[in-house]
Protein backbone atom coordinates (compact mmCIF):
# COMPACT_ATOMS: atom_id res chain seq x y z
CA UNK A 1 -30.23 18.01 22.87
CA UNK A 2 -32.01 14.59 21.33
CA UNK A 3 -34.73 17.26 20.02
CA UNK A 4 -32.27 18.20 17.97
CA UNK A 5 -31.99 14.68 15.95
CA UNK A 6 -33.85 14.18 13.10
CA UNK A 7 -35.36 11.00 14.21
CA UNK A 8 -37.35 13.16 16.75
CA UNK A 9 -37.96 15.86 14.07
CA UNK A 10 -34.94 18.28 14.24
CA UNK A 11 -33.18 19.18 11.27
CA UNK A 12 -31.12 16.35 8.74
CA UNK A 13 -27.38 16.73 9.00
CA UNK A 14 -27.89 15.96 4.98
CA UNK A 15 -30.87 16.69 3.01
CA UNK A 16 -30.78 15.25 -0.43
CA UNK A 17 -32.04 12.09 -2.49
CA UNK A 18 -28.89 9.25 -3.44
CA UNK A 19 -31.23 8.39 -7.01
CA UNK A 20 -29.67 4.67 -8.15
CA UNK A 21 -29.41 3.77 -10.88
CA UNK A 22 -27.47 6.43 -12.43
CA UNK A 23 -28.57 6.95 -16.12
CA UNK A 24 -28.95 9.18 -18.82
CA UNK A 25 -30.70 9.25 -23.04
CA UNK A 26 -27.48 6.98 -24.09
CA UNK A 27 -29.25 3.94 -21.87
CA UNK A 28 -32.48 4.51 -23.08
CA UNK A 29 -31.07 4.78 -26.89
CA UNK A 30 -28.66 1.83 -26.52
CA UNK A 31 -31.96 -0.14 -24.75
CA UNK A 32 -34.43 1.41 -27.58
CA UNK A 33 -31.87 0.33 -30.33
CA UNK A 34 -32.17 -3.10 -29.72
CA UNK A 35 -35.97 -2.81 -29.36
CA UNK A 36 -35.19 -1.68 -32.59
CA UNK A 37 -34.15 -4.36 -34.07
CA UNK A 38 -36.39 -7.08 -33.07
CA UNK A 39 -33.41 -8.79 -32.19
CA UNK A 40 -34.11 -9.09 -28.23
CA UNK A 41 -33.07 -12.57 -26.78
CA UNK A 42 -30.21 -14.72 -26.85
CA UNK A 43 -29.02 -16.20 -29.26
CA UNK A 44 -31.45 -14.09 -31.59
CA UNK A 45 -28.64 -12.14 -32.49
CA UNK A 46 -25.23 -12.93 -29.96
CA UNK A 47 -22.69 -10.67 -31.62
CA UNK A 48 -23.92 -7.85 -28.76
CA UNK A 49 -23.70 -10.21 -25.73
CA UNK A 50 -20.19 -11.89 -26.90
CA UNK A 51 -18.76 -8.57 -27.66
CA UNK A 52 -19.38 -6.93 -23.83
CA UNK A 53 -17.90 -10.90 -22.27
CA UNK A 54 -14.80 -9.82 -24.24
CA UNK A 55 -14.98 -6.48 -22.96
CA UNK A 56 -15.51 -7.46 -19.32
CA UNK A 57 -12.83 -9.96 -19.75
CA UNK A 58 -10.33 -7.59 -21.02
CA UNK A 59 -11.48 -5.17 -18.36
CA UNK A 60 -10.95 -8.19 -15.58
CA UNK A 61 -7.58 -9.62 -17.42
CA UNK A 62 -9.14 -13.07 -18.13
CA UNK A 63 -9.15 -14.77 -21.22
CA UNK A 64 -12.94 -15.71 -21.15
CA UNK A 65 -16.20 -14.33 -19.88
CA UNK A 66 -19.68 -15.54 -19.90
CA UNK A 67 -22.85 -13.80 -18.53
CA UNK A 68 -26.22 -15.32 -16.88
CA UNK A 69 -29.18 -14.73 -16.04
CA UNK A 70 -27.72 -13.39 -12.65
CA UNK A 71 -25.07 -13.27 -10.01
CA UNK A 72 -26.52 -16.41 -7.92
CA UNK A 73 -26.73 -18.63 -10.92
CA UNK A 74 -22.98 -17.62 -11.62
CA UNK A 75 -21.98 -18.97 -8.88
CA UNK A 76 -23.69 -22.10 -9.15
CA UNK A 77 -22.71 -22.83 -12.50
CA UNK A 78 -18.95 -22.39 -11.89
CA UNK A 79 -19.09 -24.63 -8.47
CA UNK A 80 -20.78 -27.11 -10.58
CA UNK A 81 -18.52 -27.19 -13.32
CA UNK A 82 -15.13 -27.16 -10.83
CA UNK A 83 -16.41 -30.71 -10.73
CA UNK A 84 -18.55 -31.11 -7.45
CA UNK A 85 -20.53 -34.26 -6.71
CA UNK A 86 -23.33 -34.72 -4.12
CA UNK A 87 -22.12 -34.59 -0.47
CA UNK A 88 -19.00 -32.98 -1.36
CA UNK A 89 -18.39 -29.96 1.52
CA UNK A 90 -17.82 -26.08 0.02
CA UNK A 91 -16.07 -23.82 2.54
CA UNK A 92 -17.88 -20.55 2.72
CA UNK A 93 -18.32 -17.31 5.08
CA UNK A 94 -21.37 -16.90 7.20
CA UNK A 95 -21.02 -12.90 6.78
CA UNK A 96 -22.59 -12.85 3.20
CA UNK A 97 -26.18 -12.77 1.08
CA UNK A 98 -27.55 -16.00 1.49
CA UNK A 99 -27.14 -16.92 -2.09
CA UNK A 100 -23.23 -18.12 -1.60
CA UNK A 101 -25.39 -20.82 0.36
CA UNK A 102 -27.76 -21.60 -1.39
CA UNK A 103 -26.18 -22.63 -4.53
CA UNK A 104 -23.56 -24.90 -2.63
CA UNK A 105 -27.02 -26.41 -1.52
CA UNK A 106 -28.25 -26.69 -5.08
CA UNK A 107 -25.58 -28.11 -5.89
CA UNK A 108 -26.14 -30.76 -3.42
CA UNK A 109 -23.10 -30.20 -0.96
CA UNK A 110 -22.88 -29.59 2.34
CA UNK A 111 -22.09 -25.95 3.44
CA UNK A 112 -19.22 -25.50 5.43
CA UNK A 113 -19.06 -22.27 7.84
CA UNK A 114 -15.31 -20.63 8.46
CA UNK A 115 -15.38 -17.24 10.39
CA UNK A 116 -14.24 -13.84 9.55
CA UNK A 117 -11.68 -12.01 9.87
CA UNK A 118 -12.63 -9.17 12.47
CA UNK A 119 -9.73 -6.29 10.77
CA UNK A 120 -11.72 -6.69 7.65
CA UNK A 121 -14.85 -9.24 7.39
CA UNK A 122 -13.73 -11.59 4.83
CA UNK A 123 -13.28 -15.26 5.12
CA UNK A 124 -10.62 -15.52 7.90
CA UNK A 125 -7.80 -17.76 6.07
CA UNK A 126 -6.12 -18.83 9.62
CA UNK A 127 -9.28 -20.76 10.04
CA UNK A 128 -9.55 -22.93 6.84
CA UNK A 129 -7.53 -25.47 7.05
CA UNK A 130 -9.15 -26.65 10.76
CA UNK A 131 -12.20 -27.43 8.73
CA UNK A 132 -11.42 -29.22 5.64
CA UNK A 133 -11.57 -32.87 5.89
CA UNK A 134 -11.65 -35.46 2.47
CA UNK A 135 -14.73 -34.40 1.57
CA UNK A 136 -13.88 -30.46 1.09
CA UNK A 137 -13.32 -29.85 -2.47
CA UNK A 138 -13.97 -26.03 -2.60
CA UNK A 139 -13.73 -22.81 -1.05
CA UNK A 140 -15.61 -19.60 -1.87
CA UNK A 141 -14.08 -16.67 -0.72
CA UNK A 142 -16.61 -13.45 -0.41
CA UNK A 143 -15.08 -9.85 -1.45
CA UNK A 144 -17.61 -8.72 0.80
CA UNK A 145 -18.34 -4.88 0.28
CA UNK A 146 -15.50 -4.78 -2.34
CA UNK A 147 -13.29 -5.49 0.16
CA UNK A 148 -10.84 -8.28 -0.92
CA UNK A 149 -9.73 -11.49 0.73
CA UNK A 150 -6.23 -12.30 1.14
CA UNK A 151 -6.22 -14.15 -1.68
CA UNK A 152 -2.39 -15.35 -1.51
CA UNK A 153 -3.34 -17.36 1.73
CA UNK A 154 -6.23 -18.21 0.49
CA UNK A 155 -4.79 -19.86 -2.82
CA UNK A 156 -2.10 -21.27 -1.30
CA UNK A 157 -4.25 -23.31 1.19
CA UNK A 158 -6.40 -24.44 -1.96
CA UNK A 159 -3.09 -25.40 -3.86
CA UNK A 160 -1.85 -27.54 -0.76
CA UNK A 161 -4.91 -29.22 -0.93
CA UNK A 162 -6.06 -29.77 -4.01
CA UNK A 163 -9.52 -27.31 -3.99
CA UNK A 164 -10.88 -25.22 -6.39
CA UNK A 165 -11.31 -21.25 -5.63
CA UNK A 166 -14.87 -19.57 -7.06
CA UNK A 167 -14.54 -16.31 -5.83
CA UNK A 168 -17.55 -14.05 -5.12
CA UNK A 169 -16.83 -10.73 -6.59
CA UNK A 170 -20.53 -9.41 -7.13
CA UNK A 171 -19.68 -6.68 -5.14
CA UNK A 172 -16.00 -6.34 -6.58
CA UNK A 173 -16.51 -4.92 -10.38
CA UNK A 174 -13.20 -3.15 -10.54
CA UNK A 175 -12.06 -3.62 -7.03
CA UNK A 176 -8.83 -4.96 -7.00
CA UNK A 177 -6.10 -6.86 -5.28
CA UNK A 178 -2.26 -6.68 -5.60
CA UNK A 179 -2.96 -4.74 -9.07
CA UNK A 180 -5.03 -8.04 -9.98
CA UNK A 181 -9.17 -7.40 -10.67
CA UNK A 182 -11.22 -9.31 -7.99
CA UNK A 183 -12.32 -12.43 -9.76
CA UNK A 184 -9.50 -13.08 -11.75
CA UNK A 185 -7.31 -15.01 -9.15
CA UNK A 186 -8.86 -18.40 -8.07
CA UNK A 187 -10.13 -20.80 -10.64
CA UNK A 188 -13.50 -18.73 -11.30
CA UNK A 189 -15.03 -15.60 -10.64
CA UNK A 190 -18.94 -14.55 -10.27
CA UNK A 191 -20.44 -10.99 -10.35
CA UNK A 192 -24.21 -9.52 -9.94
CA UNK A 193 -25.48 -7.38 -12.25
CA UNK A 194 -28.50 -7.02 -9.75
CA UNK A 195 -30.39 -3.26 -10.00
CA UNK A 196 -28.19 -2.95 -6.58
CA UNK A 197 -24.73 -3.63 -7.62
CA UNK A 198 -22.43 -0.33 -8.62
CA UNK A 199 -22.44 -2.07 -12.25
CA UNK A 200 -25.71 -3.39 -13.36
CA UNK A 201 -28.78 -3.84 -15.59
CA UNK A 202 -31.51 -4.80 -13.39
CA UNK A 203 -30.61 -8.73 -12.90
CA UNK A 204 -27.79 -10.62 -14.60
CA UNK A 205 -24.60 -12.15 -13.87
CA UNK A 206 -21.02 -12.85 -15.63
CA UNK A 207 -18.55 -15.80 -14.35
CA UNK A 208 -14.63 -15.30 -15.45
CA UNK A 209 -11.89 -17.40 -15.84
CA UNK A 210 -8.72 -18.71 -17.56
CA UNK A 211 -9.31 -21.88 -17.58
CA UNK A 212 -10.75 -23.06 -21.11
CA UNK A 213 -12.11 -26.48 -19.78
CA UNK A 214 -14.31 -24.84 -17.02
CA UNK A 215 -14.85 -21.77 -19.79
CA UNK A 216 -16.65 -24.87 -22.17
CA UNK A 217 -18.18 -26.26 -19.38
CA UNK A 218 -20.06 -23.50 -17.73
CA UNK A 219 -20.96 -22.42 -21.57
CA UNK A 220 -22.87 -25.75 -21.99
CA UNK A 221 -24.21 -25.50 -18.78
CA UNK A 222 -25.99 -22.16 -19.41
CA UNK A 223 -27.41 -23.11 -22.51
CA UNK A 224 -29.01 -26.25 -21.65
CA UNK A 225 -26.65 -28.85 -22.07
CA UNK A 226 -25.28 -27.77 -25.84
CA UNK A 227 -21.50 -27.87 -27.02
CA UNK A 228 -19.66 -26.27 -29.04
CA UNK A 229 -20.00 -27.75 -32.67
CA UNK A 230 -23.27 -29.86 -31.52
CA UNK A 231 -26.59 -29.28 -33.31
CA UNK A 232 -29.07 -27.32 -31.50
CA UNK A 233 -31.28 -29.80 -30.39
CA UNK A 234 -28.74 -31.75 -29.28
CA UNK A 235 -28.17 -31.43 -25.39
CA UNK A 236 -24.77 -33.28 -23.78
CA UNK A 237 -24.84 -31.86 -20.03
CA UNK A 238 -27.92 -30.93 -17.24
CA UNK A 239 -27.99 -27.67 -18.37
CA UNK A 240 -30.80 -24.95 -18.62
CA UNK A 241 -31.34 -21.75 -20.42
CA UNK A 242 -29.46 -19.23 -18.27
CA UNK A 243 -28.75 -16.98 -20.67
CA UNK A 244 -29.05 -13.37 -20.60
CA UNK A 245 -30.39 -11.06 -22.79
CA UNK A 246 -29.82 -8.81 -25.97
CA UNK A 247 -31.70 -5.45 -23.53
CA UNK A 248 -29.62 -6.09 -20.69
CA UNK A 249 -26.14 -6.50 -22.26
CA UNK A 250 -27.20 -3.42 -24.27
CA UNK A 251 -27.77 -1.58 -20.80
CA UNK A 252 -24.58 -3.11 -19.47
CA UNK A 253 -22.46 -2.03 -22.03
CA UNK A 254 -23.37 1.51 -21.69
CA UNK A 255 -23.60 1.61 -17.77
CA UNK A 256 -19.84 -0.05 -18.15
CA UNK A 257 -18.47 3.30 -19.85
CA UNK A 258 -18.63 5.03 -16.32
CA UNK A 259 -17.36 2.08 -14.41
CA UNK A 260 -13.54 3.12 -13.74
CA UNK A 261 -14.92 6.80 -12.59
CA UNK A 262 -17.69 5.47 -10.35
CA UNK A 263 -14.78 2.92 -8.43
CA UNK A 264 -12.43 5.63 -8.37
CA UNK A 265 -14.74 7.70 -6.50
CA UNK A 266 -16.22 5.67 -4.46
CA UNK A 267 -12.37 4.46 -3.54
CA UNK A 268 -11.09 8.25 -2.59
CA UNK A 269 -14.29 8.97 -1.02
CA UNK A 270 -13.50 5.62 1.13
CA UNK A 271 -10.43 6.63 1.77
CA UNK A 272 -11.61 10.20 3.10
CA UNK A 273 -14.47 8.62 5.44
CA UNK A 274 -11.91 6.22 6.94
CA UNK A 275 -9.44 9.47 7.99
CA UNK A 276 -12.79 11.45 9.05
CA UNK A 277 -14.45 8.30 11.50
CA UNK A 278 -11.12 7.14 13.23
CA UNK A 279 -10.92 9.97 14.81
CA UNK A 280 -14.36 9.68 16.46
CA UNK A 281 -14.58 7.57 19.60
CA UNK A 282 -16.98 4.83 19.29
CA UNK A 283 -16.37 4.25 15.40
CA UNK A 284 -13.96 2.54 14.03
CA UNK A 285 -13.34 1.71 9.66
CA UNK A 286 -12.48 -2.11 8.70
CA UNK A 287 -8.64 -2.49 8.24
CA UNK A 288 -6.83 -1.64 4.83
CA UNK A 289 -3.59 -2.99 3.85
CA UNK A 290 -3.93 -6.91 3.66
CA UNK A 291 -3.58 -6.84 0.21
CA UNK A 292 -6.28 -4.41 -1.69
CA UNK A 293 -4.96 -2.38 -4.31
CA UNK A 294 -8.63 -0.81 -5.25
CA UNK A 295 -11.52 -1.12 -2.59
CA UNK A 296 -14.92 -0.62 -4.98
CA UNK A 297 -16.85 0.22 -2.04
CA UNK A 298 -20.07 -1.49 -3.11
CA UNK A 299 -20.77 -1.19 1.46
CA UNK A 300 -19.21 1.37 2.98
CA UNK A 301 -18.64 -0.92 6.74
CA UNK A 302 -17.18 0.90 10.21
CA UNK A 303 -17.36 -1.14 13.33
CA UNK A 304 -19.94 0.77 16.53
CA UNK A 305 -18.99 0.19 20.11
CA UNK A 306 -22.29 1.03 21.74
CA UNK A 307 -20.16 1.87 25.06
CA UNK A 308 -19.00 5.16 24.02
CA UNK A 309 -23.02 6.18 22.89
CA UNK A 310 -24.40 5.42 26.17
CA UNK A 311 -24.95 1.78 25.31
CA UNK A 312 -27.54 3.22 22.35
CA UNK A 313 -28.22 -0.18 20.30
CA UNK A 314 -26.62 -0.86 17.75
CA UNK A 315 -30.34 -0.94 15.46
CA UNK A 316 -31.63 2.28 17.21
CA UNK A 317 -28.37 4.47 16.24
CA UNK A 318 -28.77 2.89 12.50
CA UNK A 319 -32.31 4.42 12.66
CA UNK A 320 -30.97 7.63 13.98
CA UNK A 321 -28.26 7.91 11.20
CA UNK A 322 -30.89 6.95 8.54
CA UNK A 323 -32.97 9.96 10.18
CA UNK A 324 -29.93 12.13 9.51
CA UNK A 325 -29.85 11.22 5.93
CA UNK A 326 -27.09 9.76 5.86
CA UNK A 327 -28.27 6.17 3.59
CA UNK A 328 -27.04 3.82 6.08
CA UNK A 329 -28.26 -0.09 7.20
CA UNK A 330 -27.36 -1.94 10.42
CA UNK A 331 -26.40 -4.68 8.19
CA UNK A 332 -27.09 -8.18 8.44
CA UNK A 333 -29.26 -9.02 11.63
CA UNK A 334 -27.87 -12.23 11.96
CA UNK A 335 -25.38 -15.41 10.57
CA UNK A 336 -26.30 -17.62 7.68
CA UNK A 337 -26.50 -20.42 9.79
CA UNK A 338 -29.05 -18.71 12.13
CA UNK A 339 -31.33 -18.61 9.55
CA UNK A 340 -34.45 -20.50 9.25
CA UNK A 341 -33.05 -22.61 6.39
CA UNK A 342 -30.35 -24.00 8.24
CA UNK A 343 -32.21 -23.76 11.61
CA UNK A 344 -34.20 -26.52 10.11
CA UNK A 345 -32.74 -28.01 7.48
CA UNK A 346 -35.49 -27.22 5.04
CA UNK A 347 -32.80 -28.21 2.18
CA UNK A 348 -34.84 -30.20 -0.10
CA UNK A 349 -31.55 -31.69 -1.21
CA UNK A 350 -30.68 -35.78 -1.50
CA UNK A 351 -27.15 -35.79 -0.10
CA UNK A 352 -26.79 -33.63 3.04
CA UNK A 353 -25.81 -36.12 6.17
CA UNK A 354 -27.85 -36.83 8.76
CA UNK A 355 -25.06 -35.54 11.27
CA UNK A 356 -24.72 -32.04 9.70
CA UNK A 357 -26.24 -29.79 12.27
CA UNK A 358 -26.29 -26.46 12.06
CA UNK A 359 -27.81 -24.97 15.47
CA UNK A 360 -24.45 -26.30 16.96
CA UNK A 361 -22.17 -23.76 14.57
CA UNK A 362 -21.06 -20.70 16.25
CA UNK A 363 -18.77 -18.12 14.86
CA UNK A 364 -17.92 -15.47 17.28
CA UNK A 365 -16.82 -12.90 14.70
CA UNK A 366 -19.84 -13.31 12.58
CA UNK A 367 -22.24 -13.33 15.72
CA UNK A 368 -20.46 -10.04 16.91
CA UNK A 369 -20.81 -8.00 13.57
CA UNK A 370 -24.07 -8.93 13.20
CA UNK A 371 -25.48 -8.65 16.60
CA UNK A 372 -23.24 -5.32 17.77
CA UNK A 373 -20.75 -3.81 15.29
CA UNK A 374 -21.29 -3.63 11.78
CA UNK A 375 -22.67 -0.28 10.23
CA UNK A 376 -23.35 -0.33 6.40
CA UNK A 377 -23.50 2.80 4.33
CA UNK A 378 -24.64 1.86 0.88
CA UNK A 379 -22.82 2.53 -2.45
CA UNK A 380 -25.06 5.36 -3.56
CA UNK A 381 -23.85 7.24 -0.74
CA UNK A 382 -20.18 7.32 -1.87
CA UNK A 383 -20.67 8.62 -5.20
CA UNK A 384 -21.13 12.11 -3.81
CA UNK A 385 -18.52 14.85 -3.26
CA UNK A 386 -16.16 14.88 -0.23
CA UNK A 387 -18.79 17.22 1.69
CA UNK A 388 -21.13 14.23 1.96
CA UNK A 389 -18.54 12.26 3.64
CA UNK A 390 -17.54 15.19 6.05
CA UNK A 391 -21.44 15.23 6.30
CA UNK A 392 -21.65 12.03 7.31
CA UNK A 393 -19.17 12.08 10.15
CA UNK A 394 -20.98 15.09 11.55
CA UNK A 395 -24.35 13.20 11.60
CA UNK A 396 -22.63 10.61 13.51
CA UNK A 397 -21.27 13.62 16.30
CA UNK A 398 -24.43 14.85 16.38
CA UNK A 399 -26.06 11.16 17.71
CA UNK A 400 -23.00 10.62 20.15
CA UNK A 401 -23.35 14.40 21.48
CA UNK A 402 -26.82 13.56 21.99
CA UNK A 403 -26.89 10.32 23.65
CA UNK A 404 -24.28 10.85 25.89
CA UNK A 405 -26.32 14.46 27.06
């Protein structure tokens, strides 16, 4: 019977190409247009740039919007205009891309682990408050996968506390929670327009908010320390030039008419996948119901339980899956704060303490997705029809049939 699986040359359960990105001759008019017009950076010509932040803000219910160079930088900017200062400690997930960290390490602050919830692999909100101690002044909640976090507890803990909320929503554009966009509810929120994300232009990056103080602030951060009403050569904050540019907004713009459609697929084909895999022993979908109104599906994540494949590996059935063409990752290999850069401490930062050690942080959760459960499929593979999905659960049959034979 395992002659039969692809990985060991039978046939593919599915046998077709998931091409990302998604484009047509509108991109490469709206991209040509501006080549055009000689008008190419920013602020050559800003009227293009301003008028997709008030789109996205409109789209995201926020009164302001401003775009970067990308979705790391976001972040950073908006932790560093909620006010941080050297030493201060930013409460963050270990089950995310290693840029949440970094930036709170820019930023010169200390990094502080909280585990996940195991229904749905967000920031687990019953373990916050354990952590925070004087020094906490932030928390950065990850919609990890377009998943979101239960934002109510989460806000409510940051309220009680006094602690600004940056949320991470570069895999949320349009995901939403409690009818609210993903971004939209803490003090800040950061998207990727990485060639990746289900809404992008190659690199780039938006931050959102309500708040005009932080709106003025990250502005002057981005363009090197200006203000509004200053003279251009005259600089008031440590800013640089983060700004993004006249091609990719022009590329955004047009890639943001098919937006709504692309969630709303991905969502129901979600949806469809979830009702096809519980019923397969072994495989189990993250939870629903904690508070998503729209899951955008950037990672498609079920839980394995090697047990019911013959103890098959968790990497080795990825492999197989991948074989079957299904286009499918056995996610992160391990926590942040089992990476090297922690490991070590190779920070190159001026106000991490002596006492922060980072080989002594374990969270179980974390450790347990990485090392045995989590299975990604990627967001290219849910913008198919239902058959792929129903295709999907069959290639997953086909590996269990096989390894248990």
């Amino acid at each position: 019977m395992k002659k039969n699986l692809a990985i060991n040359g039978g046939p593919k359960t599915i046998d077709r190409n998931f091409p990302w990105p998604v484009f047509d001759e509108t991109d490469v008019n709206a991209v040509a247009d501006v080549v055009r017009s000689g008008q190419w950076g920013n602020p050559d010509c800003a009227d293009l740039v301003k008028a997709f932040e008030d789109e996205f803000a409109a789209f995201c219910g926020t009164k302001y919007a401003l775009t970067c160079v990308n979705g790391s930088v976001a972040l950073r900017l908006a932790l560093i205009a909620c006010g941080v200062r050297p030493g201060d400690e930013v409460i963050i997930p270990p089950y995310t891309f290693i840029a949440t960290s970094t930036i709170v390490l820019e930023a010169n602050c200390v990094p502080v682990f909280v585990d996940i919830d195991p229904d749905t692999y967000n920031l687990d909100p019953s373990k916050i408050e354990a952590v925070i101690t004087k020094r906490t002044k932030a928390i950065i909640p990850v919609h990890f996968a377009g998943q979101a976090c239960e934002m109510d507890k989460i806000m409510a803990i940051a309220k009680k506390h006094n602690l600004k909320v940056i949320e991470d929503a570069c895999h949320g554009h349009g995901a939403e929670y409690k009818g609210k966009k993903l971004g939209s509810i803490g003090d800040a929120g950061c998207f990727s327009f990485q060639s990746s994300k289900n809404l992008n232009c190659g690199e780039g990056g938006m931050v959102i908010t309500n708040d005009e103080k932080l709106y003025d602030m990250i502005n002057s951060l981005r363009n090197v320390g200006r203000v509004k009403g200053g003279q251009w050569y005259e600089h008031h904050y440590l800013g640089c030039n983060y700004r993004i540019t006249q091609l990719q907004i022009a590329l955004l713009s047009n890639q943001m008419k098919k937006l709504k459609e692309e969630t709303n697929r991905r969502f129901n084909n979600g949806n469809y996948l979830n009702s096809l895999l519980e019923k397969i022993d072994g495989i189990k979908p993250l939870s629903r119901g904690k508070g998503e109104t729209i899951h955008s599906y950037h990672i498609y994540i079920f839980k394995y339980d090697k047990s019911k494949f013959n103890n098959l590996p968790k990497p080795e059935f990825a492999r197989m899956l991948a074989a079957e063409g299904v286009p499918c990752f056995m996610g992160y290999p391990q926590p942040l704060y089992k990476q090297p850069l922690f490991q070590k401490k190779n920070f190159m930062c001026y106000a991490i303490p002596e006492d922060v050690d980072y080989t002594k942080v374990c969270c179980p959760v974390t450790e347990k997705a990485c090392y045995e459960e989590a299975v990604w499929i990627m967001q290219t593979g849910m913008l198919g029809p239902k058959e792929d999905m129903e295709k999907y659960a069959e290639a997953i049959i086909k590996i269990q049939k096989a390894v248990r034979e």
